[in-house]
C-alpha atoms as a PDB file:
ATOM      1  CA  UNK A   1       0.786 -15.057   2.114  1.00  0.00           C
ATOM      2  CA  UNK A   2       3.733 -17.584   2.700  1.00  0.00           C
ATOM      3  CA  UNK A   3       6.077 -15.307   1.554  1.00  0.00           C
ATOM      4  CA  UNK A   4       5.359 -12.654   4.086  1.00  0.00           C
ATOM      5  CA  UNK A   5       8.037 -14.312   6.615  1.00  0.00           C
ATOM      6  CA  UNK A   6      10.998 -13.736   4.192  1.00  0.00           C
ATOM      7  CA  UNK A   7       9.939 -10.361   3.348  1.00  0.00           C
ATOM      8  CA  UNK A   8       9.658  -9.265   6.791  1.00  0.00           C
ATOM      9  CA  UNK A   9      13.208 -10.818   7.580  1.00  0.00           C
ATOM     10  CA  UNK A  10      14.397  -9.634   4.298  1.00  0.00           C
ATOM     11  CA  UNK A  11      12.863  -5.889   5.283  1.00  0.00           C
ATOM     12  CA  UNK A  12      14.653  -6.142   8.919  1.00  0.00           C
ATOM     13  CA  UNK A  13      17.857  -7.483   7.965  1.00  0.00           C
ATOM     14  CA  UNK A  14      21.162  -5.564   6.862  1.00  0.00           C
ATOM     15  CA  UNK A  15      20.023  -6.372   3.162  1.00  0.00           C
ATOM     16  CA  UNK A  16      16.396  -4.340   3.833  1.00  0.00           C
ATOM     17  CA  UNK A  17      18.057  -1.352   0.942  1.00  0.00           C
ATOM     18  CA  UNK A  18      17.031  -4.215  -1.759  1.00  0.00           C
ATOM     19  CA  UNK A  19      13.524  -4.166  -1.172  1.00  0.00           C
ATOM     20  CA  UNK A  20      12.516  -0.896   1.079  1.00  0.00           C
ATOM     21  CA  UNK A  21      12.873   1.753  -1.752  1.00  0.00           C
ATOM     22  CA  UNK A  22       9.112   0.691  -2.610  1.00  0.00           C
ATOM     23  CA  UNK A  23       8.706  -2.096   0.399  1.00  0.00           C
ATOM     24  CA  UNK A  24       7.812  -1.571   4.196  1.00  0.00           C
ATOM     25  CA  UNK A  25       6.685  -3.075   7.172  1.00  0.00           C
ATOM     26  CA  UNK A  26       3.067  -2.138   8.554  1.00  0.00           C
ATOM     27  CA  UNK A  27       2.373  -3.035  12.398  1.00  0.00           C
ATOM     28  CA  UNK A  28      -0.524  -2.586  14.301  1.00  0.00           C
ATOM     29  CA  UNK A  29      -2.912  -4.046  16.564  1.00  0.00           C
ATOM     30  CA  UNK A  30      -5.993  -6.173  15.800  1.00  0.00           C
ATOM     31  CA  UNK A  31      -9.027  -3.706  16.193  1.00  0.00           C
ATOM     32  CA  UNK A  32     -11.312  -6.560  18.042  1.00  0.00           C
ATOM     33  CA  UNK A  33      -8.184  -9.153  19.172  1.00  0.00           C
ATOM     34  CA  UNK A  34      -5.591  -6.145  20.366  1.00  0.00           C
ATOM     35  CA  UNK A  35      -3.245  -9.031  18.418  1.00  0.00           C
ATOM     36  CA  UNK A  36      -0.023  -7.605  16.849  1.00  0.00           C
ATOM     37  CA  UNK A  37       0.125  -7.717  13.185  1.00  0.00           C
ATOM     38  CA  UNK A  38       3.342  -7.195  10.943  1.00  0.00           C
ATOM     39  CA  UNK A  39       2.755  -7.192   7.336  1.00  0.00           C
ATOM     40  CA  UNK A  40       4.508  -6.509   4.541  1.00  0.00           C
ATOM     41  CA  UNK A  41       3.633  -4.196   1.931  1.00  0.00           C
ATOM     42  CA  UNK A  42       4.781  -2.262  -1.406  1.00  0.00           C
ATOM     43  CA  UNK A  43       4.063   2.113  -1.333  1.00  0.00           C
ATOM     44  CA  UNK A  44       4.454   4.852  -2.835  1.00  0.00           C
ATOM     45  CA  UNK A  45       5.663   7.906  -1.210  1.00  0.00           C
ATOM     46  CA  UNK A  46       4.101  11.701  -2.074  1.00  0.00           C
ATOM     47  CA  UNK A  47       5.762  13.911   0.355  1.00  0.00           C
ATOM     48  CA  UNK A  48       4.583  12.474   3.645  1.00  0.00           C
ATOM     49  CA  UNK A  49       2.140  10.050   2.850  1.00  0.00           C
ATOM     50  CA  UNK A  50       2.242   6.380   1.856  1.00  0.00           C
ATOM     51  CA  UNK A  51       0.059   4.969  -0.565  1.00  0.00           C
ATOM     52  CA  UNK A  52      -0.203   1.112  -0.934  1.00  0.00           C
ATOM     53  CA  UNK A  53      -2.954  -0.739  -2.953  1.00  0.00           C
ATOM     54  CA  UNK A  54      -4.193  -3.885  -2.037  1.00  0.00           C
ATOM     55  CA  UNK A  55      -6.984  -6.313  -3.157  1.00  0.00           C
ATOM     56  CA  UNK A  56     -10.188  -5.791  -1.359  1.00  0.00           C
ATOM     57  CA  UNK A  57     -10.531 -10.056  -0.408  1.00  0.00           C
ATOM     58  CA  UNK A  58      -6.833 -10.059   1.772  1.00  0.00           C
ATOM     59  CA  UNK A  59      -8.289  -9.030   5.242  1.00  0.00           C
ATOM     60  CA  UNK A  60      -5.073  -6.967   6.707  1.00  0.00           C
ATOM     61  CA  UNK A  61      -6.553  -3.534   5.929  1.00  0.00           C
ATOM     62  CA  UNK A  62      -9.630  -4.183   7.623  1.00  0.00           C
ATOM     63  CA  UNK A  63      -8.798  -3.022  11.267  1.00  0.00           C
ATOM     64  CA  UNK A  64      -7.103  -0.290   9.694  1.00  0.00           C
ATOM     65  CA  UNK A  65     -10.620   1.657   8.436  1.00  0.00           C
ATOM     66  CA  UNK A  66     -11.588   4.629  10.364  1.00  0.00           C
ATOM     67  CA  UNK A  67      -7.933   5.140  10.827  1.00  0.00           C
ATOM     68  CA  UNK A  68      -5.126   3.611  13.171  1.00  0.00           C
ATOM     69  CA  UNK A  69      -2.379   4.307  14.422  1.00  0.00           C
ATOM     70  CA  UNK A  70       0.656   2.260  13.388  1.00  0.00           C
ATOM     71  CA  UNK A  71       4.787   1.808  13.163  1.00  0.00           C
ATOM     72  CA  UNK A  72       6.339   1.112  10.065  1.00  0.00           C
ATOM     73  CA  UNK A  73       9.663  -0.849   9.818  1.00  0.00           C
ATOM     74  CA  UNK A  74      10.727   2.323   6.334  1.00  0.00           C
ATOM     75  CA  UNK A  75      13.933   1.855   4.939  1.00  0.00           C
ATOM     76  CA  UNK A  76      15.703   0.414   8.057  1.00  0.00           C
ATOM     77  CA  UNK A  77      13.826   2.973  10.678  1.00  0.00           C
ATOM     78  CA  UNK A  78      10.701   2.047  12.731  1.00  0.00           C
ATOM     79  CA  UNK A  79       8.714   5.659  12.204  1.00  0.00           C
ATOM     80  CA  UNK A  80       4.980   6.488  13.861  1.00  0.00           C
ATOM     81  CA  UNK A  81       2.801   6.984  11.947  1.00  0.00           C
ATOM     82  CA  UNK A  82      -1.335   7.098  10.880  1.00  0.00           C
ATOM     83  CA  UNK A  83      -3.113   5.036   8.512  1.00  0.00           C
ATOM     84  CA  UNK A  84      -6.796   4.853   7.228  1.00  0.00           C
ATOM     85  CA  UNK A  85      -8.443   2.944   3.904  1.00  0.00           C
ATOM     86  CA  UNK A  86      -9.880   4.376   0.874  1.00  0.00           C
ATOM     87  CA  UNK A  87     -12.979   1.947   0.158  1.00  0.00           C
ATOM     88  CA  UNK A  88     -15.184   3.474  -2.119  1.00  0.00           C
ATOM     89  CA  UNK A  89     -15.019   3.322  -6.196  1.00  0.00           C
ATOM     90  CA  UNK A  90     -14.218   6.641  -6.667  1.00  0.00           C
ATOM     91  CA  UNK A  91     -11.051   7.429  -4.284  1.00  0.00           C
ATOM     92  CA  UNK A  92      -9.934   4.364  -5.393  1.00  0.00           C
ATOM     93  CA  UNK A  93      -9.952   5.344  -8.815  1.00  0.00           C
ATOM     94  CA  UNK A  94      -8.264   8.294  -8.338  1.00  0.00           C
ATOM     95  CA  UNK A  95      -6.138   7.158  -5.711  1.00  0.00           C
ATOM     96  CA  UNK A  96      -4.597   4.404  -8.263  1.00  0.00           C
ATOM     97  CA  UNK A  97      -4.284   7.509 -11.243  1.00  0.00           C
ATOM     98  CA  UNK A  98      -1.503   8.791  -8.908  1.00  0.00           C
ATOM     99  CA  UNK A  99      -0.321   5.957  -7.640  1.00  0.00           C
ATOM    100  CA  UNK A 100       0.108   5.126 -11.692  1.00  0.00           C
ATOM    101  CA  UNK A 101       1.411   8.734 -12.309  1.00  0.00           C
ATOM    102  CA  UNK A 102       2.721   7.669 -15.976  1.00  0.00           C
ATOM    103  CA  UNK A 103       4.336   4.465 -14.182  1.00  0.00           C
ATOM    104  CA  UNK A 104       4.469   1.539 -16.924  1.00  0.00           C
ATOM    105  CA  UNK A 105       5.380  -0.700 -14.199  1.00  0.00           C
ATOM    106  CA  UNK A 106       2.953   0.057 -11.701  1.00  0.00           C
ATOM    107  CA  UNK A 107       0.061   0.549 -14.413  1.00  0.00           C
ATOM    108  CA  UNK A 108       1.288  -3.506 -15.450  1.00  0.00           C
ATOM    109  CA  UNK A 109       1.198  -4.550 -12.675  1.00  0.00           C
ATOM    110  CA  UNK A 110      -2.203  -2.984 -11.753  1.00  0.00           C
ATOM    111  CA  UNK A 111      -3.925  -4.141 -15.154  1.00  0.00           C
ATOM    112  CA  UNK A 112      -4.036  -0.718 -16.641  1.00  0.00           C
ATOM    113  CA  UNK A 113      -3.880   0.194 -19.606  1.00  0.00           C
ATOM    114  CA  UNK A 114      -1.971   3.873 -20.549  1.00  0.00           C
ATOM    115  CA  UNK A 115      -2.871   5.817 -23.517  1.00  0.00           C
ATOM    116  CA  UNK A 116       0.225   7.133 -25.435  1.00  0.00           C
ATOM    117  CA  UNK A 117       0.878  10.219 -23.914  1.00  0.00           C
ATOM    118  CA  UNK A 118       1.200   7.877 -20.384  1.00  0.00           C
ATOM    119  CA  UNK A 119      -2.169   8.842 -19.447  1.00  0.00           C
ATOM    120  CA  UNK A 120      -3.783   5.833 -17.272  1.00  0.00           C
ATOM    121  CA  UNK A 121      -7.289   4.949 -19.369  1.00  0.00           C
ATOM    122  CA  UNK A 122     -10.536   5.529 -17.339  1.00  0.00           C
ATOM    123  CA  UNK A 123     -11.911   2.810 -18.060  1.00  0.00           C
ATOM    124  CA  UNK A 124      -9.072   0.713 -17.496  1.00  0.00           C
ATOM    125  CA  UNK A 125      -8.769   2.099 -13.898  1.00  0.00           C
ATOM    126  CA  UNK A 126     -12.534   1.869 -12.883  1.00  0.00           C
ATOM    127  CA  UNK A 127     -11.846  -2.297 -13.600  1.00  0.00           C
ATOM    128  CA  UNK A 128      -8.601  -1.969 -11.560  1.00  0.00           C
ATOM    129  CA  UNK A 129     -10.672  -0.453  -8.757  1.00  0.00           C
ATOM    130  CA  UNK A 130     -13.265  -2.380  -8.630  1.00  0.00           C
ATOM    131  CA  UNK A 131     -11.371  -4.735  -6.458  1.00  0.00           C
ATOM    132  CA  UNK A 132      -8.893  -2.690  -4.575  1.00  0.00           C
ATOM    133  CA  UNK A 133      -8.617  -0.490  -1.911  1.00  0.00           C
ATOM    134  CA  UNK A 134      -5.769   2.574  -0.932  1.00  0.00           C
ATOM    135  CA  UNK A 135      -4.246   2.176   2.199  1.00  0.00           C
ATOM    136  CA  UNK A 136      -3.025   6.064   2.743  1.00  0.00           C
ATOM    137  CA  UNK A 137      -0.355   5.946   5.863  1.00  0.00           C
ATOM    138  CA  UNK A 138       0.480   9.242   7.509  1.00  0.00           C
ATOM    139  CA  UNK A 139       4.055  10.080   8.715  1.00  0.00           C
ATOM    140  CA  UNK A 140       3.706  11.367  12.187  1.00  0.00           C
END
């Protein structure tokens, strides 16, 4: 993405307390290539995981499957941790139900539509799904 530069200097810089309430940095190492990656990405913290969602066609998540070990740049601290990748239709559609959680902002910007007690609609997440995957990163 040709944003990706500014975020990652915006994420590093004295200013990172903008962005890295929901915004990190995820490095790790090319599974095949051993190259260094640095990406950023948006999360969601439950107690000491990270969940991020991303679109199944962006290629970043890929050498992550099977699980990784990585360093994240988190609110101005580079922190060890574990990641691995939710692929398949169900864990996604649950993993996006808490990532949700009653959210109106995340369920907008995920395309989902919330009943009126909040509740994210089933069928409404299944289509959000359907071309995402969870990213679940594990504080060491």
């Amino acid at each position: 993405m040709w944003y990706n530069p500014i975020m990652v200097w915006l994420l590093l810089s004295p200013a990172h307390g903008l962005l890295s309430g929901n915004m990190m940095i995820i490095n790790y190492n090319g599974r095949v290539s051993g190259k260094p990656y640095r990406v950023p990405v948006g999360y969601l913290r439950a107690g000491e995981t990270l969940h991020t969602v991303s679109y199944k066609r962006r290629k970043w998540w890929r050498n992550l499957r099977g699980g990784a070990s990585v360093t994240l740049h988190l609110q101005g601290k580079n922190i060890d941790a574990s990641a691995d990748v939710i692929e398949d239709d169900q864990g996604v559609v649950e993993g996006l139900k808490a990532f949700i959680g009653g959210n109106h902002q995340a369920a907008r910007m995920l395309g989902v539509k919330l009943s009126e007690n909040g509740q994210a609609e089933l069928e409404s997440l299944k289509q959000a799904a359907a071309g995402r995957v969870i990213v679940r990163t594990f504080l060491k």
